[in-house]
Protein backbone atom coordinates (compact mmCIF):
# COMPACT_ATOMS: atom_id res chain seq x y z
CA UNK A 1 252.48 69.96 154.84
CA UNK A 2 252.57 66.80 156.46
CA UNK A 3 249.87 63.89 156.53
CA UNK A 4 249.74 64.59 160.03
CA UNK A 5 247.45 67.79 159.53
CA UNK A 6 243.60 67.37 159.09
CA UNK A 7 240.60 70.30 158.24
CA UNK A 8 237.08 70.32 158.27
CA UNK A 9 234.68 72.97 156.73
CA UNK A 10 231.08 73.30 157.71
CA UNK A 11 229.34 75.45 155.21
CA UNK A 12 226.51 76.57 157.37
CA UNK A 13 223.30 78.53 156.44
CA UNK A 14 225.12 81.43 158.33
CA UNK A 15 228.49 80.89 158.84
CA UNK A 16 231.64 79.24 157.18
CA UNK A 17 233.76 77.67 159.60
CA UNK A 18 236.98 76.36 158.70
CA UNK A 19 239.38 74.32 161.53
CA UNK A 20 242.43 72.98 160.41
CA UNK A 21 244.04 70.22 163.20
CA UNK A 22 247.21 68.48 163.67
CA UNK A 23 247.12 64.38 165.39
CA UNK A 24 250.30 64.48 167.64
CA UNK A 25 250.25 61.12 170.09
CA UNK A 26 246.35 60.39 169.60
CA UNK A 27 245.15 63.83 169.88
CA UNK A 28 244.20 66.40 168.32
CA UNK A 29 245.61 70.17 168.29
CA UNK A 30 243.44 72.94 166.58
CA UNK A 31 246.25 75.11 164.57
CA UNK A 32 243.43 77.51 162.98
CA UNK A 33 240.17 78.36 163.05
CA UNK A 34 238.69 81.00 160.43
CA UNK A 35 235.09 81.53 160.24
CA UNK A 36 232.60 84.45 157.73
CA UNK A 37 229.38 85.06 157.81
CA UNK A 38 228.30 84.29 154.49
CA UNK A 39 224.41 83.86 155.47
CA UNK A 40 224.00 81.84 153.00
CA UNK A 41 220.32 81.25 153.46
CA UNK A 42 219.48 84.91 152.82
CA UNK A 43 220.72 84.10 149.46
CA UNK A 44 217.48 81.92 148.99
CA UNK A 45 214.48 83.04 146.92
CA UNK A 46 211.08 82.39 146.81
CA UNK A 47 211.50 79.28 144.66
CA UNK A 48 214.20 78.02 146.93
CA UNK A 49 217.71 78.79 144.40
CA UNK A 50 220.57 80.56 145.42
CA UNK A 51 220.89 83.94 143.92
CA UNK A 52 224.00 84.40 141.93
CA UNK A 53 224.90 87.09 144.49
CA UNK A 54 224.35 84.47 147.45
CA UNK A 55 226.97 82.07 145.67
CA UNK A 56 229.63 84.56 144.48
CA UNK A 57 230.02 85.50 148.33
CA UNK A 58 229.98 82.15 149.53
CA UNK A 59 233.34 81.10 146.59
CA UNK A 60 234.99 84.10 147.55
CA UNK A 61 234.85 82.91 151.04
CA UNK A 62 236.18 79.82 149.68
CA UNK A 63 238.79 80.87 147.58
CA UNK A 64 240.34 81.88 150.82
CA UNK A 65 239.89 79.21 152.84
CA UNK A 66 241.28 76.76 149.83
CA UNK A 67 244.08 78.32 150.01
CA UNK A 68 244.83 76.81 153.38
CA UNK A 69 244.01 73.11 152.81
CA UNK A 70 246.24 73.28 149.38
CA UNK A 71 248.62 71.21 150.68
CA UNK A 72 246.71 68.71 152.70
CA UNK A 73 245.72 65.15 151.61
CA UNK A 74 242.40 64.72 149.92
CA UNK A 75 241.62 61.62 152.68
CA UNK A 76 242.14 64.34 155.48
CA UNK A 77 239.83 66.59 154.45
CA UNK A 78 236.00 66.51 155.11
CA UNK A 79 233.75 69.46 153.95
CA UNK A 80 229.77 68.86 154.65
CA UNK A 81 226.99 71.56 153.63
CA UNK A 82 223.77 71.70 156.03
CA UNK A 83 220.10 73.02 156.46
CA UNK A 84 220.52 75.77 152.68
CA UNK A 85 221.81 73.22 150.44
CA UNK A 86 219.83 70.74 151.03
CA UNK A 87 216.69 72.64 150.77
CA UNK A 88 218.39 74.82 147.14
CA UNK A 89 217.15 73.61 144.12
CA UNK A 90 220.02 74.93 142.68
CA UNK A 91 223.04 72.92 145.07
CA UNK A 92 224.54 70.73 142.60
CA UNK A 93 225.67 73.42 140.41
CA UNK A 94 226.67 75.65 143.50
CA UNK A 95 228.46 71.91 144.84
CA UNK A 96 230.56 71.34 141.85
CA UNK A 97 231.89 75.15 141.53
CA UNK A 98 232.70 75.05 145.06
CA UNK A 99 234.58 71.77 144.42
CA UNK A 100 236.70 73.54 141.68
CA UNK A 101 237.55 76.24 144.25
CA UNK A 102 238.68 73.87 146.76
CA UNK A 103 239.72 71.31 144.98
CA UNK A 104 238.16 68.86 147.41
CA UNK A 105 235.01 67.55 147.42
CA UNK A 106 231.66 68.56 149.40
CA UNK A 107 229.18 66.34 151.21
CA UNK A 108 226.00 67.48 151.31
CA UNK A 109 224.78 65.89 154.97
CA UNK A 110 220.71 65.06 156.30
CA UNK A 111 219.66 66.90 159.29
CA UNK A 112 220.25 63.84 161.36
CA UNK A 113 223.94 63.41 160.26
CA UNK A 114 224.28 67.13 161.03
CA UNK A 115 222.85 66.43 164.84
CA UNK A 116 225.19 63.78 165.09
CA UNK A 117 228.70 65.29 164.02
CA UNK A 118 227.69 68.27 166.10
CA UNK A 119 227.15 66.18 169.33
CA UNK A 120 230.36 64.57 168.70
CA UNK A 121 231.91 67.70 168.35
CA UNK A 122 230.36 69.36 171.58
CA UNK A 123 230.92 66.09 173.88
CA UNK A 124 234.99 66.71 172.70
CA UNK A 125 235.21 69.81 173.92
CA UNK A 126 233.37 70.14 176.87
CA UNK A 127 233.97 68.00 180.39
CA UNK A 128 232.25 64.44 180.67
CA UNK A 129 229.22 64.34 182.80
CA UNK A 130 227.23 61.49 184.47
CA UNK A 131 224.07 60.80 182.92
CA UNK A 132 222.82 62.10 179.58
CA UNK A 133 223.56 65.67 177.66
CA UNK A 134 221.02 67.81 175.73
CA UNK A 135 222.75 69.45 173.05
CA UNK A 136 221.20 72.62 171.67
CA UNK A 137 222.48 73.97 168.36
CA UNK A 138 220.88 77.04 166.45
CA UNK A 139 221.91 77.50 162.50
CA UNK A 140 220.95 79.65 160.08
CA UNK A 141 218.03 77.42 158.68
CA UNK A 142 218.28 74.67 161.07
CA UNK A 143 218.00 74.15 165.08
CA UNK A 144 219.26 70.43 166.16
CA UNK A 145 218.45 68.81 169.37
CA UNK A 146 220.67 65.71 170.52
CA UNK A 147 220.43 64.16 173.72
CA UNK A 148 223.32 62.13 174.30
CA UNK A 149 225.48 59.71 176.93
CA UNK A 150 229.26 60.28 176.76
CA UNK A 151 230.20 60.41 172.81
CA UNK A 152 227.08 58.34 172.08
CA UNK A 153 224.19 60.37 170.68
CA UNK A 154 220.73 58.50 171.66
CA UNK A 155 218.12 60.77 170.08
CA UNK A 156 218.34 63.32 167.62
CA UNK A 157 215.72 65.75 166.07
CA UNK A 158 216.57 68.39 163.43
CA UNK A 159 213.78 71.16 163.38
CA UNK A 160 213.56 73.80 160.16
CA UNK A 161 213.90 76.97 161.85
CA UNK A 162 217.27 79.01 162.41
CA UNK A 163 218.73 82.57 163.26
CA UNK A 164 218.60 83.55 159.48
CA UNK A 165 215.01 81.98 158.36
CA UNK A 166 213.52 83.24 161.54
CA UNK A 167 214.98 86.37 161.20
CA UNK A 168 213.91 87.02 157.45
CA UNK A 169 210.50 85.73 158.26
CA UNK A 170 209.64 88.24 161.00
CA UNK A 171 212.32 90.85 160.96
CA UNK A 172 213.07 91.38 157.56
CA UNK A 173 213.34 94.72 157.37
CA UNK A 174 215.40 95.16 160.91
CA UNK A 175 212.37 96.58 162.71
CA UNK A 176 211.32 95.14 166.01
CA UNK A 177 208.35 95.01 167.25
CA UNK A 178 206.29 93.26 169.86
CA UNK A 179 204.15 91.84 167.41
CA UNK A 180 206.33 90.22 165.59
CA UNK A 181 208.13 89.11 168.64
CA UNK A 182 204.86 87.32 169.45
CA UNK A 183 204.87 85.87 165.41
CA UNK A 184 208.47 84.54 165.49
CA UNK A 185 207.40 82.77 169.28
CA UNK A 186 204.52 81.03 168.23
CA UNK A 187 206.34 79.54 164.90
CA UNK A 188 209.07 78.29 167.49
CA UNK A 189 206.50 76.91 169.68
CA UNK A 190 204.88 75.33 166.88
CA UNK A 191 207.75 74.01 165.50
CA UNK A 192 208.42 72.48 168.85
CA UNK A 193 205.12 71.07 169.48
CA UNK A 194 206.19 67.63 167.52
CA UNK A 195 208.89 66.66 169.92
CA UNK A 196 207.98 68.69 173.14
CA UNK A 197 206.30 65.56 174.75
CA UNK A 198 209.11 63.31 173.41
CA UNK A 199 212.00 65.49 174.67
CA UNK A 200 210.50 66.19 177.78
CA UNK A 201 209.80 62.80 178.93
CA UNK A 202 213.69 61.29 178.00
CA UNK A 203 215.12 64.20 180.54
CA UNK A 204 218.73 64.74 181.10
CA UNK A 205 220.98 65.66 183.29
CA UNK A 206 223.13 68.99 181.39
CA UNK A 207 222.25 71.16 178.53
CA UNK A 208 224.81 72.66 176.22
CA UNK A 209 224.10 75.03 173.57
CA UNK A 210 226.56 75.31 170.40
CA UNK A 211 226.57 77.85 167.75
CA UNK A 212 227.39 81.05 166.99
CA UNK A 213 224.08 83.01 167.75
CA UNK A 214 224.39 81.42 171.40
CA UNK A 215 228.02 82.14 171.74
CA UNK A 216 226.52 86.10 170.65
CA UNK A 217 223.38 85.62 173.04
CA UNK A 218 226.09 84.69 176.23
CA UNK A 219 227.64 87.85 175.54
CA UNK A 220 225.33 90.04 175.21
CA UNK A 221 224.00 88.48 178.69
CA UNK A 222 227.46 88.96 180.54
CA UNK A 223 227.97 92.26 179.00
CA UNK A 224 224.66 93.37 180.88
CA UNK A 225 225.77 91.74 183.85
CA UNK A 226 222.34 88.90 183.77
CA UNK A 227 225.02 86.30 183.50
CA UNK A 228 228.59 85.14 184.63
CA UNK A 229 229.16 82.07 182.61
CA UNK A 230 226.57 80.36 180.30
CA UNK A 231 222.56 80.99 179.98
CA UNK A 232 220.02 81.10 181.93
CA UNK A 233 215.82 81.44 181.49
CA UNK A 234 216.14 84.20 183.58
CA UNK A 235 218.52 85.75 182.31
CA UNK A 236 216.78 85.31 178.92
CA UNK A 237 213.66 86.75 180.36
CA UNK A 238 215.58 90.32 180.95
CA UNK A 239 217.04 90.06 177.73
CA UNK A 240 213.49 89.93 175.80
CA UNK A 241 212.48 92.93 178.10
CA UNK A 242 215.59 94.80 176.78
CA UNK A 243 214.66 93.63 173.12
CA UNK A 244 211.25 95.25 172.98
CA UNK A 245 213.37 98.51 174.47
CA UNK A 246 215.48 98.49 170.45
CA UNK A 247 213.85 99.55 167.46
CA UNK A 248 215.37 98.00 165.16
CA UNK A 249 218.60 95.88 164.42
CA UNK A 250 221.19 98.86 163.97
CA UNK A 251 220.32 99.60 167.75
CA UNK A 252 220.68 95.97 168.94
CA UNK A 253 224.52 96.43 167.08
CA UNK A 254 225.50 99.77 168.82
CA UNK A 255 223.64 98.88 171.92
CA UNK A 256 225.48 95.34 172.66
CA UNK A 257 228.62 96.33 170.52
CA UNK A 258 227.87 93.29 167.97
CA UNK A 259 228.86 93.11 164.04
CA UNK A 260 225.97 94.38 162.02
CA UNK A 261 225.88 90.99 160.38
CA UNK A 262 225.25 88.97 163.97
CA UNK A 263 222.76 91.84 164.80
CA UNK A 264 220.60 91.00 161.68
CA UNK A 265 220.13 87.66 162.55
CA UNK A 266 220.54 88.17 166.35
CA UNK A 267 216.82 88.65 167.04
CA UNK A 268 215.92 85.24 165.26
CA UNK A 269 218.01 83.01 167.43
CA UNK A 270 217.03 84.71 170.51
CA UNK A 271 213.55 83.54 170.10
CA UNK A 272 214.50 80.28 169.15
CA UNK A 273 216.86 79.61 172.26
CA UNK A 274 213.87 81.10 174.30
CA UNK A 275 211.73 79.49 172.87
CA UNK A 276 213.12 76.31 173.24
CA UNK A 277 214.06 76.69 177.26
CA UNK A 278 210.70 77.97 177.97
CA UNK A 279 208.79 74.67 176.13
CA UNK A 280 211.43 72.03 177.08
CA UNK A 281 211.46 73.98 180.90
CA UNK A 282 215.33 74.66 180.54
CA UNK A 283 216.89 76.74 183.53
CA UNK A 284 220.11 76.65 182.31
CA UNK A 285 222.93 75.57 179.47
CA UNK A 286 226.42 75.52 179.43
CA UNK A 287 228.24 77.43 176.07
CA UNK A 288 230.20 74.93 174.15
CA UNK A 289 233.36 75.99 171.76
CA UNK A 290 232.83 72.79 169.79
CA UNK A 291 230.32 72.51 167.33
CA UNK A 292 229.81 70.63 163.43
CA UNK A 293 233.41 71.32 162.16
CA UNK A 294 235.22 69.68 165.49
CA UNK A 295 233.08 67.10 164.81
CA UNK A 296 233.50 66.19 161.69
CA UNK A 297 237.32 66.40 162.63
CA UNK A 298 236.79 63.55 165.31
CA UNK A 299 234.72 61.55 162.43
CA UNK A 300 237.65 61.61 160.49
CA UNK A 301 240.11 60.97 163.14
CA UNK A 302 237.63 57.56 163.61
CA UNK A 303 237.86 56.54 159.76
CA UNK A 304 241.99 57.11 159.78
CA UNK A 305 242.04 54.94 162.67
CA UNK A 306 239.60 52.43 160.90
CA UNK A 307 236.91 53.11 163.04
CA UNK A 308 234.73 54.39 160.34
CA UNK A 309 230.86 54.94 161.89
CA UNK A 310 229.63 53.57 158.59
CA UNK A 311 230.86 50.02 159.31
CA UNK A 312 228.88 50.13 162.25
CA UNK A 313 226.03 51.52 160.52
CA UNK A 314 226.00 49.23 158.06
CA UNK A 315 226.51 45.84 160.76
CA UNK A 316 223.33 47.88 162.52
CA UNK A 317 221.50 47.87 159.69
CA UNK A 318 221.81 44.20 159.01
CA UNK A 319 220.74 43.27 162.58
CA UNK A 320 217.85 45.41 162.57
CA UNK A 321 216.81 44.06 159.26
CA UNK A 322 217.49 40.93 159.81
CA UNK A 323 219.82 40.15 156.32
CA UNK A 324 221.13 36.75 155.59
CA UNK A 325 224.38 37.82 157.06
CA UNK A 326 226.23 34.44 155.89
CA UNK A 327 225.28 35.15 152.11
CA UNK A 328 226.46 38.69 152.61
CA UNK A 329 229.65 37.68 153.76
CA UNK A 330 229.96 35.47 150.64
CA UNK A 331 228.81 38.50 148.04
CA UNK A 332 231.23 40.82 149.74
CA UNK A 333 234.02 38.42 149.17
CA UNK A 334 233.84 37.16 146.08
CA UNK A 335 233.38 40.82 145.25
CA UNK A 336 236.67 42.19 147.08
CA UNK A 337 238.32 39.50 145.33
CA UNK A 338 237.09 40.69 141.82
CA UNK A 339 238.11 43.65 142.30
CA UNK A 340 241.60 43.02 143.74
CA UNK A 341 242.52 41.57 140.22
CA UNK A 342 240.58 44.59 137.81
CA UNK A 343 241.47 47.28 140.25
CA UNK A 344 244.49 48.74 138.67
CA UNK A 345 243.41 48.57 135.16
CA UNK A 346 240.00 49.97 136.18
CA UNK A 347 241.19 52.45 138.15
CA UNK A 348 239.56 51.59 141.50
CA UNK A 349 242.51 51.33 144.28
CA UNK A 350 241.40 53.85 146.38
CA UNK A 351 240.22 52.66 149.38
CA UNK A 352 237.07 54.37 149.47
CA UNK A 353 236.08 52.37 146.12
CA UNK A 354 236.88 49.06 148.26
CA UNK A 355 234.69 50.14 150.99
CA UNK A 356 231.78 51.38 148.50
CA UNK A 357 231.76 47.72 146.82
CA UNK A 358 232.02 46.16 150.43
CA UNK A 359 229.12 48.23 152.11
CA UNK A 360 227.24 47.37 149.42
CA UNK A 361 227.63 43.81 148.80
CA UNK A 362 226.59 43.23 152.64
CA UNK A 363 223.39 45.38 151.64
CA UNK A 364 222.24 43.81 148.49
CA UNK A 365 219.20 41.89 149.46
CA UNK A 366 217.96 44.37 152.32
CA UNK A 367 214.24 44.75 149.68
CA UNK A 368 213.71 41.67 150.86
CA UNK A 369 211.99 42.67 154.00
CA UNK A 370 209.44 44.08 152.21
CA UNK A 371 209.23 41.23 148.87
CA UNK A 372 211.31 39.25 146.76
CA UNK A 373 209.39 40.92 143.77
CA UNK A 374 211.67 43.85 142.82
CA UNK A 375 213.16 43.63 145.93
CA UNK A 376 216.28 45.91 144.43
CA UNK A 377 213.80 48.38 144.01
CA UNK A 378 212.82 48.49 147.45
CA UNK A 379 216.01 48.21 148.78
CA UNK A 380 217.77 50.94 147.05
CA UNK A 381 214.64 53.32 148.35
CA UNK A 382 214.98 52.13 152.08
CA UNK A 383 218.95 53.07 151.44
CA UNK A 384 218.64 56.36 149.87
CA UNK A 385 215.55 57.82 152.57
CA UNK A 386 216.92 56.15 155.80
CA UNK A 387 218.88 58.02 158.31
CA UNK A 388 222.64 56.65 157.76
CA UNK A 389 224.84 58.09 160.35
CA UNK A 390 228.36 58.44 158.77
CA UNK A 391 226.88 59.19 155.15
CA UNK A 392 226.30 61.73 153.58
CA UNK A 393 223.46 62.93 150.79
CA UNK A 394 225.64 61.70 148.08
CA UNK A 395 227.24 58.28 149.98
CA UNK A 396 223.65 57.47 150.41
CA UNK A 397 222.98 57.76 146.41
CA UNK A 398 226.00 56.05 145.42
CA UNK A 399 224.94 53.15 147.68
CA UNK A 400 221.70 53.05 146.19
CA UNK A 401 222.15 52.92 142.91
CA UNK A 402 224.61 50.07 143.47
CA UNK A 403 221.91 47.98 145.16
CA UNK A 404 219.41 49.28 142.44
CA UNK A 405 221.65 47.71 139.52
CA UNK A 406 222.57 44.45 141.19
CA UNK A 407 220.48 42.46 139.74
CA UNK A 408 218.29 42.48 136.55
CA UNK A 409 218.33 45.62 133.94
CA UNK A 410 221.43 47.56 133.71
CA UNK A 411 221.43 50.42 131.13
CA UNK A 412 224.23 52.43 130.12
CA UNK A 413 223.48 55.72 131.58
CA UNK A 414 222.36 53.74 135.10
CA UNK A 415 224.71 56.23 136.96
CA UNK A 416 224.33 59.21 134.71
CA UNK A 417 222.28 60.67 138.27
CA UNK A 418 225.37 60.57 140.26
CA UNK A 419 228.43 62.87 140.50
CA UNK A 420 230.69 62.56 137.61
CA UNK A 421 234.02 61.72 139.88
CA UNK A 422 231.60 58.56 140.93
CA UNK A 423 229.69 57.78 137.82
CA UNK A 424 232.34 55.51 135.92
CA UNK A 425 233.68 54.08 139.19
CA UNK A 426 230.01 52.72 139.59
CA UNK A 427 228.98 51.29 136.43
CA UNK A 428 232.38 49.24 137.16
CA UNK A 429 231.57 48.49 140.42
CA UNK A 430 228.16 47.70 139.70
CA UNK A 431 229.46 44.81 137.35
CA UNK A 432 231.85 43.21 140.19
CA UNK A 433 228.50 43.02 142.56
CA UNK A 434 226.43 41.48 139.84
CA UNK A 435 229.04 38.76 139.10
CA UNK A 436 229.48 37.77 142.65
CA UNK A 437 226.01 38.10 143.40
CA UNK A 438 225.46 35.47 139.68
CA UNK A 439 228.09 33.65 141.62
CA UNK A 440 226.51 32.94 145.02
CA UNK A 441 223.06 32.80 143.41
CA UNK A 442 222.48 28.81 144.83
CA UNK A 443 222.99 30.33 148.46
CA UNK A 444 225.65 27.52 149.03
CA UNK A 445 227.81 27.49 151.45
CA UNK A 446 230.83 25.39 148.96
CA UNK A 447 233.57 27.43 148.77
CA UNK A 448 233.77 28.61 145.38
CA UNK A 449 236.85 27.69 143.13
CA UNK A 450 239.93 30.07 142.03
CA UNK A 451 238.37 32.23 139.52
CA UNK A 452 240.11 34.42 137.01
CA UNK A 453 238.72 37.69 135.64
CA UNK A 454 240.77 39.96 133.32
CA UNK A 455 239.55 43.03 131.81
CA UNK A 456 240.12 45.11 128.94
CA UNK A 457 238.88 47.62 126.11
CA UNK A 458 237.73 46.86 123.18
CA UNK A 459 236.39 50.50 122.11
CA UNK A 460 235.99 53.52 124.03
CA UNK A 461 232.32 52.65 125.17
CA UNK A 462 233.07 49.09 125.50
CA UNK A 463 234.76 46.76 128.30
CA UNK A 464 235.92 43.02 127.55
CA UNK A 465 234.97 40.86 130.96
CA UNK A 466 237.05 37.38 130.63
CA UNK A 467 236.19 35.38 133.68
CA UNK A 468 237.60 32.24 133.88
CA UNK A 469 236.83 28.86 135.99
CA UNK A 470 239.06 25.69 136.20
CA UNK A 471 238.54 23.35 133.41
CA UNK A 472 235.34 21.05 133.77
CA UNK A 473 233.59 23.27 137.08
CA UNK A 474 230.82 24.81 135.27
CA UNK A 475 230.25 21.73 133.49
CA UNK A 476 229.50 20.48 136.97
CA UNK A 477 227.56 23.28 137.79
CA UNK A 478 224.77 24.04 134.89
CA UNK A 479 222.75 26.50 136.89
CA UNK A 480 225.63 29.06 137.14
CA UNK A 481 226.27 28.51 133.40
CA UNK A 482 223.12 29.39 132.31
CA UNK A 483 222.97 32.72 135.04
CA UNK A 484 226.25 33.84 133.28
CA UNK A 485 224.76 33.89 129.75
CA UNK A 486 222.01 35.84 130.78
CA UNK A 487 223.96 37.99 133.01
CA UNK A 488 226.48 38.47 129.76
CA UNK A 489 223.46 39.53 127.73
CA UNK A 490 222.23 42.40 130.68
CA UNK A 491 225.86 43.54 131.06
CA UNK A 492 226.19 44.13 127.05
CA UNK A 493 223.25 47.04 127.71
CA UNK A 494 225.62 48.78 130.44
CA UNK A 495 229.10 48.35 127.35
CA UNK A 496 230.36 45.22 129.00
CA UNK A 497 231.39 42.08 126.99
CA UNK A 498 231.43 39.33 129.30
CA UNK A 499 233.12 36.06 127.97
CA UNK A 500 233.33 33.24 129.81
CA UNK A 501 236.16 30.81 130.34
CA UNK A 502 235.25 27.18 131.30
């Protein structure tokens, strides 16, 4: 297949959606689009882990839809997991055997990141407006909010309640009653209540809704003749009469000619879109074809092209905290260069690896807004809980632990936390920032001289490090002398031998 074709997966707390794109002149053509209801989040227990039942049917669903990326590029593939694994206590081990299935790995993404690939995939597929765009999208476990200007989400919010955890909560057993009509309304309302004001007061100018339980809801509405094209509260306001009218699930399914599945979970996010438009005042939304997996497929179109939202991220980050940008600059490339002479012998010429070291070279000292005391500490905390948009659950880690390890102790199994395809790469990695950051410790702005670093293995635990200056600069320079020996005695702990070359 050629490098031309690109596919996304969004394994949703209800649904798996798979699209699979070609780029022809700029743009992008959807070939395929598959999509199950796996409902993953009914697979949940009490003590938040996946039954074994729950995973089985979510690889199965897999299984098939691997068979359709077989042939595409590793770089041109994006899969992301939302609201169920991050809240499973059990989504590692689910992660890595869906990995094996698909041979391609899976991002586990915050709620924030989810709000923003699904605005980007919304304002793609539906017609610019003037002025800003509330986007409304109802999971299985989560509901996002984004209000947004052109492609540019300005606000997100990602609130715990969906079409299958409302659903379960209230309607578990498929009966419906007005009672617990009442119930699953006042958890919406009071799991609106935090951003009501906030919401309300921005204002905007369109609403679109996204997702499959509004897609359902807009049917159901222009099968009864309340609706010609999208939503509206009205129209809602039948449809909640009609509700009470069903006893129980199997009747909203024969009744509105809907697969038993989408009736189960039908009820839930009908009180959450109602919710929502009678709290925020909504009169009326648009129905959007484009959700998550279009936009993850526009992400990636942005990183082929180099115009990767982490690099902005990360330049947005450094303005708002207000890093030496200069000494940054001069980490990051005495870094790149590093690694442009250990790369193929270690292993680390993908690009991604390149961009890993980069990112976090220009993030290194980011603790110190809070203290210079353990300020690595701090600023691998601020990376791994801050909203990132581009990363992912796992990006965020591997950044972390790389600003964690810059500096001071650096133990062997430093990593061990991380996925195993990233573990080694880091520990390597990790030595490359150290050294520059030794390197650049004086904060000078002299260019440093043409330094030499070979590597090579001395046992199967153990790395030789031979960095070399020309003859007579360290002699000149004491200080940095004296910071290599110690840093040579810290990098033995981690199986590095670093000798040094005057």
């Amino acid at each position: 297949m050629s490098s031309d074709f690109v596919a996304a997966i969004d394994l949703g707390s209800n649904s798996f959606h798979m699209i699979v794109a070609r780029i022809a002149n700029g743009q992008v053509q959807v070939l395929d689009r598959l999509r199950e209801m796996v409902q993953l989040a009914a697979g949940l227990d009490g003590h938040n882990r996946l039954s074994d039942q729950a995973q089985q049917r979510a690889l199965d669903c897999l299984a098939r839809f691997g068979q359709r990326l077989r042939h595409i590029p590793t770089a041109r593939v994006r899969i992301v997991g939302t609201n169920t694994l991050r809240q499973a206590r059990n989504s590692a081990q689910f992660v890595a055997r869906a990995e094996q299935v698909l041979g391609h790995k899976v991002e586990i993404v915050s709620g924030q990141e989810e709000a923003r690939l699904i605005y980007l995939g919304v304002a793609h597929s539906v017609g610019d407006v003037p002025g800003h765009r509330l986007v409304v999208d109802i999971g299985g476990g989560s509901t996002e909010l984004i209000i947004g200007e052109k492609f540019d989400p300005l606000h997100l919010a990602s609130l715990r309640m969906g079409c299958v955890s409302l659903s379960r909560h209230c309607f578990g057993d498929g009966r419906v009653t007005a009672g617990r009509l009442r119930e699953a309304e006042l958890l919406v309302q009071l799991n609106l209540e935090p951003v009501r004001e906030e919401y309300q007061s921005r204002g905007w100018d369109v609403v679109t809704g996204a997702s499959g339980s509004i897609k359902a809801i807009q049917d159901v509405l222009v099968r009864e003749g309340w609706s010609r094209e999208g939503i509206t509260l009205d129209a809602l306001r039948r449809l909640r009469t009609a509700l009470l009218e069903v006893r129980d699930t199997s009747d909203i399914a024969s009744r509105w000619q809907l697969d038993p599945a989408r009736a189960r979970v039908f009820v839930g996010g009908f009180v959450v879109l109602h919710g929502l438009c009678e709290t925020l005042r909504v009169q009326q939304l648009e129905v959007s074809e484009g959700a998550l997996r279009e936009g993850l497929i526009y992400d990636l179109l942005g990183r082929i092209r180099h115009e990767d939202v982490r690099d902005r991220t990360i330049a947005e980050v450094i303005n708002r905290f207000g890093l030496d940008e200069a000494q940054a600059e001069r980490v990051s490339a005495t870094a790149l260069d590093l690694l442009r002479q250990v790369r193929a012998k270690w292993q680390l010429t993908s690009k991604e690896a390149r961009h890993v070291l980069q990112r976090a070279a220009r993030l290194h000292e980011i603790g110190l807004l809070l203290t210079h005391d353990q300020y690595h500490k701090h600023g691998a905390y601020v990376l791994e809980h801050s909203d990132l948009p581009g990363y992912s659950r796992d990006d965020q880690r591997l950044l972390s632990a790389l600003v964690r390890r810059h500096r001071r102790s650096f133990p062997a199994a430093a990593f061990a936390h991380l996925p195993k395809d990233w573990a080694r790469s880091a520990r390597r990695l990790c030595a490359l920032l150290r050294l520059a950051v030794v390197l650049h410790r004086g904060r000078s702005s002299e260019a440093l001289p043409p330094i030499s670093l070979r590597v090579d293995r001395r046992r199967v635990d153990r790395q030789r490090l031979d960095l070399r200056f020309p003859t007579g600069w360290l002699e000149q320079h004491p200080l940095t002398r004296a910071d290599l020996e110690l840093e040579a005695r810290l990098l033995r702990k981690a199986g590095f031998e670093l000798f040094v070359q005057p």
